[in-house]
Protein backbone atom coordinates (compact mmCIF):
# COMPACT_ATOMS: atom_id res chain seq x y z
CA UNK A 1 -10.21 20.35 -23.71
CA UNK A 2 -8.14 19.50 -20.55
CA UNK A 3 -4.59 19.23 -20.48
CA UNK A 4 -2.20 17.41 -18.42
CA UNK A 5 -2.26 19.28 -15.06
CA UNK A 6 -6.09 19.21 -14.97
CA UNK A 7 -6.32 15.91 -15.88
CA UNK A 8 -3.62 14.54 -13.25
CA UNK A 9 -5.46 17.02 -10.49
CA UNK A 10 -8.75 15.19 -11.03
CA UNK A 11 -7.40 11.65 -11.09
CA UNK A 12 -5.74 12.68 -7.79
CA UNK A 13 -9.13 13.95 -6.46
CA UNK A 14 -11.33 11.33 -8.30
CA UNK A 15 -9.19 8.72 -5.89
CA UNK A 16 -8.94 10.80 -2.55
CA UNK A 17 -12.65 11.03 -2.84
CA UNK A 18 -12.42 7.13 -3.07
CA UNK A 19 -10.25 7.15 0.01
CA UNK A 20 -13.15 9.77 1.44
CA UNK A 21 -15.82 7.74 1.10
CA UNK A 22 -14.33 4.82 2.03
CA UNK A 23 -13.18 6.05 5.13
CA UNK A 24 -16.75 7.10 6.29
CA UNK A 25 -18.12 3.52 5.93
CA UNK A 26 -15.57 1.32 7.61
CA UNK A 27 -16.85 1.33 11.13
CA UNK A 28 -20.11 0.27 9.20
CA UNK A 29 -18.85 -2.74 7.62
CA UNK A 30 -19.97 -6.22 9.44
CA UNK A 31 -19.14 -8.33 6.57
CA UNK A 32 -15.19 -9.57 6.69
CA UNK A 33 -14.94 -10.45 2.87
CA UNK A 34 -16.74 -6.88 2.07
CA UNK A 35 -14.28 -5.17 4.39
CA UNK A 36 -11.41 -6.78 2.50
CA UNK A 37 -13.25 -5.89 -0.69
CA UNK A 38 -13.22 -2.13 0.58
CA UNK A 39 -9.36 -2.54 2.05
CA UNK A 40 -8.41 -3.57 -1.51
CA UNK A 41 -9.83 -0.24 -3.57
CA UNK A 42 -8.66 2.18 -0.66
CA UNK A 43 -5.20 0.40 -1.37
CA UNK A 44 -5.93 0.97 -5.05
CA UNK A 45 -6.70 4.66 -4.24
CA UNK A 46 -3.92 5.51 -2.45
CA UNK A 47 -1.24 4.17 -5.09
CA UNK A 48 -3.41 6.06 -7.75
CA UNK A 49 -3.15 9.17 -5.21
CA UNK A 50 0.64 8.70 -5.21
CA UNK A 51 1.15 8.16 -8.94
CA UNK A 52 -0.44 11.10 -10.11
CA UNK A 53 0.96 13.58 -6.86
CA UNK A 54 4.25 12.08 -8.44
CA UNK A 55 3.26 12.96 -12.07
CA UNK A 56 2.05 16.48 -11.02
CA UNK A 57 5.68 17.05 -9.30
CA UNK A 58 7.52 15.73 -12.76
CA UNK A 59 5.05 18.43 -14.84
CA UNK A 60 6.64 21.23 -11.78
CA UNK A 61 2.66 21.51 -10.62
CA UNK A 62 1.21 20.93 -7.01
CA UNK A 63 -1.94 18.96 -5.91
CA UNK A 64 -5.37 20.24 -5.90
CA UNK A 65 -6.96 18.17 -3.19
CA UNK A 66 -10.48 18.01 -3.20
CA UNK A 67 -12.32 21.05 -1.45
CA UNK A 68 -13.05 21.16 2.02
CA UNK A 69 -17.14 21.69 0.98
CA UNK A 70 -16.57 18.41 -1.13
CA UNK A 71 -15.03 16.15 1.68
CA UNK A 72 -17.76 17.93 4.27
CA UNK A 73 -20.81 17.01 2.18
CA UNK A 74 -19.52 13.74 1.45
CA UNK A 75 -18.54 13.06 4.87
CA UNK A 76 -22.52 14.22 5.99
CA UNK A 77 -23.75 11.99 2.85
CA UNK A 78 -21.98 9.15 4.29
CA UNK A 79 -23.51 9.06 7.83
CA UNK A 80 -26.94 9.85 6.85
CA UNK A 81 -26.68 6.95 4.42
CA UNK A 82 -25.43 4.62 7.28
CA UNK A 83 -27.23 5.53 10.07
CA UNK A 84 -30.80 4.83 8.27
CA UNK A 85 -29.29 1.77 6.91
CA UNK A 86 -25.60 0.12 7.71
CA UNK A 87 -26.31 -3.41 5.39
CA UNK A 88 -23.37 -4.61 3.59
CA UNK A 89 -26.37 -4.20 0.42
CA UNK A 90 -26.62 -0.60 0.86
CA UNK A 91 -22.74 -0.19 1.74
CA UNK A 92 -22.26 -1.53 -1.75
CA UNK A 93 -24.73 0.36 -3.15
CA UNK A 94 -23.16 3.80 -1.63
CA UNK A 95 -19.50 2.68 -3.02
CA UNK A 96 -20.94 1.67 -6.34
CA UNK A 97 -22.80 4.91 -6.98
CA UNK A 98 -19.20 6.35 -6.28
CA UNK A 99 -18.16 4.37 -8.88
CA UNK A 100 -20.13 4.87 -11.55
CA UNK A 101 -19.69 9.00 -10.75
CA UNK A 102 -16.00 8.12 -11.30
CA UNK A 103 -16.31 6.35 -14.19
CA UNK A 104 -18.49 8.54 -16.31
CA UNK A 105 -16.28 11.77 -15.22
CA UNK A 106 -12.75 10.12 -16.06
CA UNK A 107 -13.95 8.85 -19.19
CA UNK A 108 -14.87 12.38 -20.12
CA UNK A 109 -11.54 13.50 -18.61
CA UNK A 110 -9.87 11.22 -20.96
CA UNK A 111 -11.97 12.37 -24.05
CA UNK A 112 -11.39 15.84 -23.72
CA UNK A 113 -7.44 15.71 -22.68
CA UNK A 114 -5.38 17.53 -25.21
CA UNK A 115 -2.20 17.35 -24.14
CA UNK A 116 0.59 14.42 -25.20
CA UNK A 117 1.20 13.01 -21.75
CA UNK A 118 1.65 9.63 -22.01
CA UNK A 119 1.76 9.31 -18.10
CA UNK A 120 -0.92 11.31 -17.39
CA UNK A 121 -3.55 9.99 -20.01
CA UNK A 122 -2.16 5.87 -18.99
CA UNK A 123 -2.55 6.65 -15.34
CA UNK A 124 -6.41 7.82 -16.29
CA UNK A 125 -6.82 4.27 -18.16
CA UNK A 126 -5.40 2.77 -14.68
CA UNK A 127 -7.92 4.81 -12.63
CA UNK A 128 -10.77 3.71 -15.09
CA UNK A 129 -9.85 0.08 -15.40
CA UNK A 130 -9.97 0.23 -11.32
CA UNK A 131 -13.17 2.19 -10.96
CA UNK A 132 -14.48 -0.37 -13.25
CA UNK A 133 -13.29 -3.29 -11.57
CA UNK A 134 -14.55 -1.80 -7.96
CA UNK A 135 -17.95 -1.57 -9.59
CA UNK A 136 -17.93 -5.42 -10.63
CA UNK A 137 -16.64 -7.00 -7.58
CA UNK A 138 -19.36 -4.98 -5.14
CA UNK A 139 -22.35 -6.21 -7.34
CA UNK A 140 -21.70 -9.87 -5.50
CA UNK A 141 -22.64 -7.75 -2.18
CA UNK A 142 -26.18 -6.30 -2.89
């Protein structure tokens, strides 16, 4: 069981990794409507970024960003993935993998939470219902 601090921390992760990944693809992106596409979640990510460092404050707890190793490796992922292949297909395919690694670990994050949050457990709905969404509008792009 999780409570509200550990939940919050990895919603706050879960979306900077977003904003991670994101970031390492841009220059990559040929394809106007899929860089709009791409603009839209890294908005999403930030507010969700904001919401739960804003949360964490209320609770009197401080943000666990993700680790250095994590952003590294992801980073490294990222430009292998693109410099064998840059397509707006495999772009999609890179995000959406993202996505469904989000999805499956916040809805076990919201399973296991213990705690009586209200904030914390709605803003892990939020993230879902926007990891979700993120996965449905990229499958136009493979």
């Amino acid at each position: 069981m999780i409570n509200e601090t550990k939940l919050l921390n990895y919603i706050y992760q879960n979306a900077e990794m977003g904003i991670i990944g994101i970031a390492n693809i841009k220059d990559a992106i040929k394809n106007k409507k899929f860089m709009q596409e791409i603009k839209e979640q890294e908005n999403d990510y930030l507010t969700i970024c904001e919401e739960a460092k804003s949360l964490l404050c209320e609770c009197h707890e401080s943000v666990e960003p993700v680790t250095k190793m994590a952003t590294l490796m992801t980073i490294i992922d990222a430009k292998r993935q693109t410099i064998i292949d840059n397509s707006t297909s495999n772009l999609a395919k890179m995000m959406m993998t993202g996505n469904n690694k989000g999805i499956i670990e916040i809805e076990e994050k919201i399973n296991n939470y213990d705690g009586q949050n209200k904030k914390a457990i709605s803003l892990a709905k939020k993230l879902l219902r926007i990891e979700k969404k993120n996965l449905n509008n990229l499958k136009k792009y493979l």
